[in-house]
N, C-alpha and C. Protein backbone atom coordinates (compact mmCIF):
# COMPACT_ATOMS: atom_id res chain seq x y z
N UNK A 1 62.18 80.10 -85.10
CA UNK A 1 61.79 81.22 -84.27
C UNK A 1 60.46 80.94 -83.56
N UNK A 2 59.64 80.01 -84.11
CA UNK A 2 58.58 79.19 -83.47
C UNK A 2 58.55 78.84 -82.10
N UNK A 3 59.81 78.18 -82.14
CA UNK A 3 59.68 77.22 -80.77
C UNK A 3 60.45 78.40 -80.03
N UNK A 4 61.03 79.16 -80.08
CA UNK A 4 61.28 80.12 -79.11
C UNK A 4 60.36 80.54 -78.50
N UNK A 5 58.99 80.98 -79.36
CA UNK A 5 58.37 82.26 -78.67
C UNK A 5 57.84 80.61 -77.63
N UNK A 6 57.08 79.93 -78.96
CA UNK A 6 56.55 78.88 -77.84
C UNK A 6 56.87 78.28 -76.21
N UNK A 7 58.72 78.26 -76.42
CA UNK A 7 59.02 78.07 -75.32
C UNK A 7 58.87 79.56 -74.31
N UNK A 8 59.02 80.52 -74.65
CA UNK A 8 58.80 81.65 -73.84
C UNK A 8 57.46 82.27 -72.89
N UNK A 9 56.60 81.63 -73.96
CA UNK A 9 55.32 81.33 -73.85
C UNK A 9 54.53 80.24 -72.63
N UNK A 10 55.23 79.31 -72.77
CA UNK A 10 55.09 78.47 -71.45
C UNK A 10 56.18 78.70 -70.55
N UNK A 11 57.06 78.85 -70.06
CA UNK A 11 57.82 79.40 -69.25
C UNK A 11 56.68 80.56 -68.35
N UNK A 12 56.56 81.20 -69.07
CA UNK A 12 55.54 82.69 -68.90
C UNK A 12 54.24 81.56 -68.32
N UNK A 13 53.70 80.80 -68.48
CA UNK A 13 52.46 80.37 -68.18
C UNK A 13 52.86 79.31 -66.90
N UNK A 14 54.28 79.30 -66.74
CA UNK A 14 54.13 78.41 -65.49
C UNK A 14 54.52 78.90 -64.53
N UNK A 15 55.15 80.56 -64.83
CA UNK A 15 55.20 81.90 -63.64
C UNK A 15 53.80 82.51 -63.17
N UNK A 16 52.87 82.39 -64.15
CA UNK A 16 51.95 83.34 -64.12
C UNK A 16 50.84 82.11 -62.98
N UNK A 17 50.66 80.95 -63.48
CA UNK A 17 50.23 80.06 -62.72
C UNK A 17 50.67 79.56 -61.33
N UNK A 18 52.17 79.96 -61.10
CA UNK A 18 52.50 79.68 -59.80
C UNK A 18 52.22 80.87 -58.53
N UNK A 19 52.23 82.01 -59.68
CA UNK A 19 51.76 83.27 -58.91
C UNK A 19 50.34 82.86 -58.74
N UNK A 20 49.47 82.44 -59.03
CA UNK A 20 48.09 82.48 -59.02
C UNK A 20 47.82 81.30 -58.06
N UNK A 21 48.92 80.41 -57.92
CA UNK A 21 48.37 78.99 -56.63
C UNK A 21 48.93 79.79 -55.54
N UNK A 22 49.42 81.32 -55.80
CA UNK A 22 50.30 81.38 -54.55
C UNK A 22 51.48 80.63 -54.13
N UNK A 23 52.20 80.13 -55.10
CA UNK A 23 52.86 79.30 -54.84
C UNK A 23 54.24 79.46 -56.01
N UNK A 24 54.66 80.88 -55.56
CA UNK A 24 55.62 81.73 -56.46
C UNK A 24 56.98 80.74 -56.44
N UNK A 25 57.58 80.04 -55.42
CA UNK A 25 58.60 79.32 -55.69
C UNK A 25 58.62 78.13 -55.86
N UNK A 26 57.72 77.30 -55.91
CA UNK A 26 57.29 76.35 -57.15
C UNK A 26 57.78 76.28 -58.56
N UNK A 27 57.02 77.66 -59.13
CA UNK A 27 56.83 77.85 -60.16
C UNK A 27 58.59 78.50 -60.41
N UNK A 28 59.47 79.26 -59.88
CA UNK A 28 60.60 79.42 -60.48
C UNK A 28 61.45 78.26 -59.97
N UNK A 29 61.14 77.47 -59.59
CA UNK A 29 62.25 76.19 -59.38
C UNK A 29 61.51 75.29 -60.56
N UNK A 30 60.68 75.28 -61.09
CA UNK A 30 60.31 74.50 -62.21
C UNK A 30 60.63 75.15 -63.15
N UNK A 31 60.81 76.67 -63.28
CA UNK A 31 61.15 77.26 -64.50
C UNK A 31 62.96 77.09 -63.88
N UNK A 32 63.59 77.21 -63.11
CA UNK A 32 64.79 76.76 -63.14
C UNK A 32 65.62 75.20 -63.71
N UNK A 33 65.04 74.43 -63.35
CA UNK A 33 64.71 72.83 -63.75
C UNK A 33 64.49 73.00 -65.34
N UNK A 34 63.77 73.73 -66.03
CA UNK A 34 63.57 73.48 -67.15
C UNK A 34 64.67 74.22 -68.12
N UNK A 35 65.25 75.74 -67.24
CA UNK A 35 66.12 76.52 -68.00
C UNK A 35 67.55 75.22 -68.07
N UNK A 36 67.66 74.60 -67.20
CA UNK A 36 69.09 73.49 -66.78
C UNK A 36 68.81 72.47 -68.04
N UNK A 37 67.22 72.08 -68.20
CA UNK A 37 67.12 70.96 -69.10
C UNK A 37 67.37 71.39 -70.31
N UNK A 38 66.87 72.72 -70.50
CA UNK A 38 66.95 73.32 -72.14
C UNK A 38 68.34 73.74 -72.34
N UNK A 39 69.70 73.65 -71.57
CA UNK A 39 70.65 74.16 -71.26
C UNK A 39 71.68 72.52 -71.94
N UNK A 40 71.29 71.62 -71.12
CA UNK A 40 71.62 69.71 -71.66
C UNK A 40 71.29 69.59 -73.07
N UNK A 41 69.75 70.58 -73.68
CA UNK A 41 69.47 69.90 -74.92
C UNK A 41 70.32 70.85 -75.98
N UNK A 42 70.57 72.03 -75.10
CA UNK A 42 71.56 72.57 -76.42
C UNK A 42 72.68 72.57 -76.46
N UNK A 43 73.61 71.59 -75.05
CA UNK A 43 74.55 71.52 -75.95
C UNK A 43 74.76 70.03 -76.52
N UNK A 44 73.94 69.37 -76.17
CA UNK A 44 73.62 68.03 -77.09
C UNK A 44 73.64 67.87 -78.06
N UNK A 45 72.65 69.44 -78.41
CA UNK A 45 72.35 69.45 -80.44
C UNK A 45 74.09 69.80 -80.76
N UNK A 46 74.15 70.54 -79.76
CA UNK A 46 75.47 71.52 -80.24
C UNK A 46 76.36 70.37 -80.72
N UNK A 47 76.94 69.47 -80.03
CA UNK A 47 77.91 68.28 -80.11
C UNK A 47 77.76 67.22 -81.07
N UNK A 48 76.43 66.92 -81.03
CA UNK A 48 75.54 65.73 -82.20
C UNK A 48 75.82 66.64 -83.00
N UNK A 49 75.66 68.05 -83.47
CA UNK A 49 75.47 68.64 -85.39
C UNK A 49 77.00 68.85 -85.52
N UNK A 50 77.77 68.44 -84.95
CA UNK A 50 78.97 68.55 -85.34
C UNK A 50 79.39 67.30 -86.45
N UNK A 51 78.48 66.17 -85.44
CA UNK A 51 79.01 64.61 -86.44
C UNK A 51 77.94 64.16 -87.25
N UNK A 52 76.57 64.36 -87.07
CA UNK A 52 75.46 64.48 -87.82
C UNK A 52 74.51 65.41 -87.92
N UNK A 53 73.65 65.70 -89.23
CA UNK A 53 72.71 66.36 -89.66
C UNK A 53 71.18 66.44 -88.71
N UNK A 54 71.90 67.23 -87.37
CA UNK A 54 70.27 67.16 -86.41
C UNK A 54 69.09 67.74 -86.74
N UNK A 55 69.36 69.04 -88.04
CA UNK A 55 68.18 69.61 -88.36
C UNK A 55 67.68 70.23 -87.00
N UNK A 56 66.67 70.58 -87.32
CA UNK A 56 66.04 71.33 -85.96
C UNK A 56 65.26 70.48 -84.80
N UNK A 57 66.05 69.47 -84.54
CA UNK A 57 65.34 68.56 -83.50
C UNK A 57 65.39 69.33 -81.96
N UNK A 58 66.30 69.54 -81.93
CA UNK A 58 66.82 70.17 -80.46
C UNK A 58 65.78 71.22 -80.16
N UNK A 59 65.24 72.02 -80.88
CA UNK A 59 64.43 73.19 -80.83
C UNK A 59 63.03 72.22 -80.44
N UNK A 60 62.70 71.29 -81.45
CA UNK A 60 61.82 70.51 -81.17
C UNK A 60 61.65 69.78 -79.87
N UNK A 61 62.44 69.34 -79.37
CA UNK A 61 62.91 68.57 -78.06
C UNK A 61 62.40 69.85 -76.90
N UNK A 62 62.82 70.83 -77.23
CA UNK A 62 62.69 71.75 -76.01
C UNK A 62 61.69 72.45 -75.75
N UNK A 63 60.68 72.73 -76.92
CA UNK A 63 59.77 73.19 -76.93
C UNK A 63 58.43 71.95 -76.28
N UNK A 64 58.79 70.76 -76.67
CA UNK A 64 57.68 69.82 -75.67
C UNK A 64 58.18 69.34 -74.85
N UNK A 65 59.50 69.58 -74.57
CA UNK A 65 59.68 69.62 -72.99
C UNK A 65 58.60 70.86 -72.00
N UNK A 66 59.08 72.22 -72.50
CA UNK A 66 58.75 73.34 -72.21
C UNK A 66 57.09 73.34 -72.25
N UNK A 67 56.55 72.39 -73.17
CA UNK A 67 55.02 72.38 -72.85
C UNK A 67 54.76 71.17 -72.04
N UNK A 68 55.70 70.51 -71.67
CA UNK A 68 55.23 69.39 -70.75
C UNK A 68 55.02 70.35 -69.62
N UNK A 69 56.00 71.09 -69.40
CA UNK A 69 55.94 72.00 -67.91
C UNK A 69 54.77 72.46 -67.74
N UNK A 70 54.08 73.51 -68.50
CA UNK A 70 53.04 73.91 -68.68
C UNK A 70 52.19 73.38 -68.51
N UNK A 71 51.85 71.82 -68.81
CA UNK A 71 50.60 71.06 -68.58
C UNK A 71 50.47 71.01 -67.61
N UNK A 72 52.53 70.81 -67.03
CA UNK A 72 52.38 70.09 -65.22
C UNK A 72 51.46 71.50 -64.60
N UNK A 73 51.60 72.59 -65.16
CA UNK A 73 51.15 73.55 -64.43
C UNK A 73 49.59 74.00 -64.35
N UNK A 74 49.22 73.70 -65.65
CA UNK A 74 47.69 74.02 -65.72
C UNK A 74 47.12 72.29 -64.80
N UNK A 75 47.79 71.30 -64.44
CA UNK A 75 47.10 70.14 -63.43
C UNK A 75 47.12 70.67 -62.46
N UNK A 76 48.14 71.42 -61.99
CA UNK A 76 48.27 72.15 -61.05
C UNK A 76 47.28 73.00 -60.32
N UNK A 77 46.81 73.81 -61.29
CA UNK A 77 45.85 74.66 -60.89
C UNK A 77 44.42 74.18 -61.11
N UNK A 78 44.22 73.11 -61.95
CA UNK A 78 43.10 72.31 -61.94
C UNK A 78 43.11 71.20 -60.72
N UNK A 79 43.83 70.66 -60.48
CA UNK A 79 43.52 69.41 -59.11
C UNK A 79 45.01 70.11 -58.18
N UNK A 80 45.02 71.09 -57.30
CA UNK A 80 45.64 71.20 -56.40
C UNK A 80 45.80 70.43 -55.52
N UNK A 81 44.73 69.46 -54.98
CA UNK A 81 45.05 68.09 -53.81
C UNK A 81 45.82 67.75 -54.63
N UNK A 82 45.86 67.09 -55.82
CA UNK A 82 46.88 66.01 -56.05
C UNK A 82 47.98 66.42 -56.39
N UNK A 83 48.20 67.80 -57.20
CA UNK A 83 49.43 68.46 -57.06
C UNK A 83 50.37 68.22 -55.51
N UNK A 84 49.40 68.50 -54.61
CA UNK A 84 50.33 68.29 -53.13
C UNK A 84 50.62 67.18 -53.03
N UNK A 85 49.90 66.01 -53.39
CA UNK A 85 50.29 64.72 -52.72
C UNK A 85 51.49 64.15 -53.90
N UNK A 86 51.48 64.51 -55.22
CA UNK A 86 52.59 64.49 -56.20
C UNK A 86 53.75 65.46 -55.28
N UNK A 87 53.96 66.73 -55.16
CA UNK A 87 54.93 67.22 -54.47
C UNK A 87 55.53 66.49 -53.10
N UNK A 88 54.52 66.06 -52.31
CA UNK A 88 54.81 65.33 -50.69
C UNK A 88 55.42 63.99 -51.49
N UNK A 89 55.53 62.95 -51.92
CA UNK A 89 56.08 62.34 -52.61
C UNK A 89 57.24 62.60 -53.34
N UNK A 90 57.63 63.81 -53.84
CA UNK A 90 58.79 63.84 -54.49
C UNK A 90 59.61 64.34 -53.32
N UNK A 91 58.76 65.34 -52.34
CA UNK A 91 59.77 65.47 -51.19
C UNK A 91 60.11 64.85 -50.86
N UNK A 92 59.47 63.40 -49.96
CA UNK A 92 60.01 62.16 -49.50
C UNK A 92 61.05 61.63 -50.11
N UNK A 93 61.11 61.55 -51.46
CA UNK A 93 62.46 60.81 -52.37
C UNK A 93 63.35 61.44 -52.09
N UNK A 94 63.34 63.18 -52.56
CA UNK A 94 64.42 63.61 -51.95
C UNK A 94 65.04 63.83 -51.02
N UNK A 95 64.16 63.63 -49.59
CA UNK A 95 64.57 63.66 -48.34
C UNK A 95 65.28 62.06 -47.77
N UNK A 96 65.06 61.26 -48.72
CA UNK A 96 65.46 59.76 -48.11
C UNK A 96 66.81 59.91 -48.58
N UNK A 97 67.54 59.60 -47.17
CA UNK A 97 69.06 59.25 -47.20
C UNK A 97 69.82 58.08 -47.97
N UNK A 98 70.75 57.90 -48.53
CA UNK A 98 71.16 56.80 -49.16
C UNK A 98 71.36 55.88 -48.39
N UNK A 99 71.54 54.41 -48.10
CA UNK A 99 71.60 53.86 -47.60
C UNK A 99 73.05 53.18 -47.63
């Protein structure tokens, strides 16, 4: 029940921070991105505890995922230049056509 609130907890801190760069859809496309990732890790556990004893890894897995986000977010609001030039960069990747 730990890593719940925990994860709820940063989720909440990377809305509250994207509202505060002004930069409200940022912050729910990263909290979307992360709901999709925590979505892969459960049914991972789900499939793995069928054939082995995962114990509570999956909870574990998601909760420092879920605080990785959070960090990305408090860099965020601490070095905003480089936040942009990290974002202008990931735009570029995604904007380059396959070849």
């Amino acid at each position: 029940m730990t890593a719940f609130w925990i994860i709820v907890a940063c989720i909440a801190f990377v809305i509250v921070s994207g509202t505060v760069r002004r930069r409200p859809g940022v912050a729910i496309t990263d909290t979307a991105v992360l709901m999709f990732l925590l979505g892969l890790i459960g049914v991972a556990d789900l499939v793995l505890s069928r054939f082995v004893d995962t114990g509570s890894i999956g909870w574990t897995v998601a909760g420092l995922l879920a605080f990785g986000f959070a960090l990305d977010a408090l860099y965020g609001l601490m070095a905003p230049e480089r936040q942009r030039v990290r974002d202008r960069r990931l735009r570029a990747l995604i904007r380059r056509k396959p070849a």
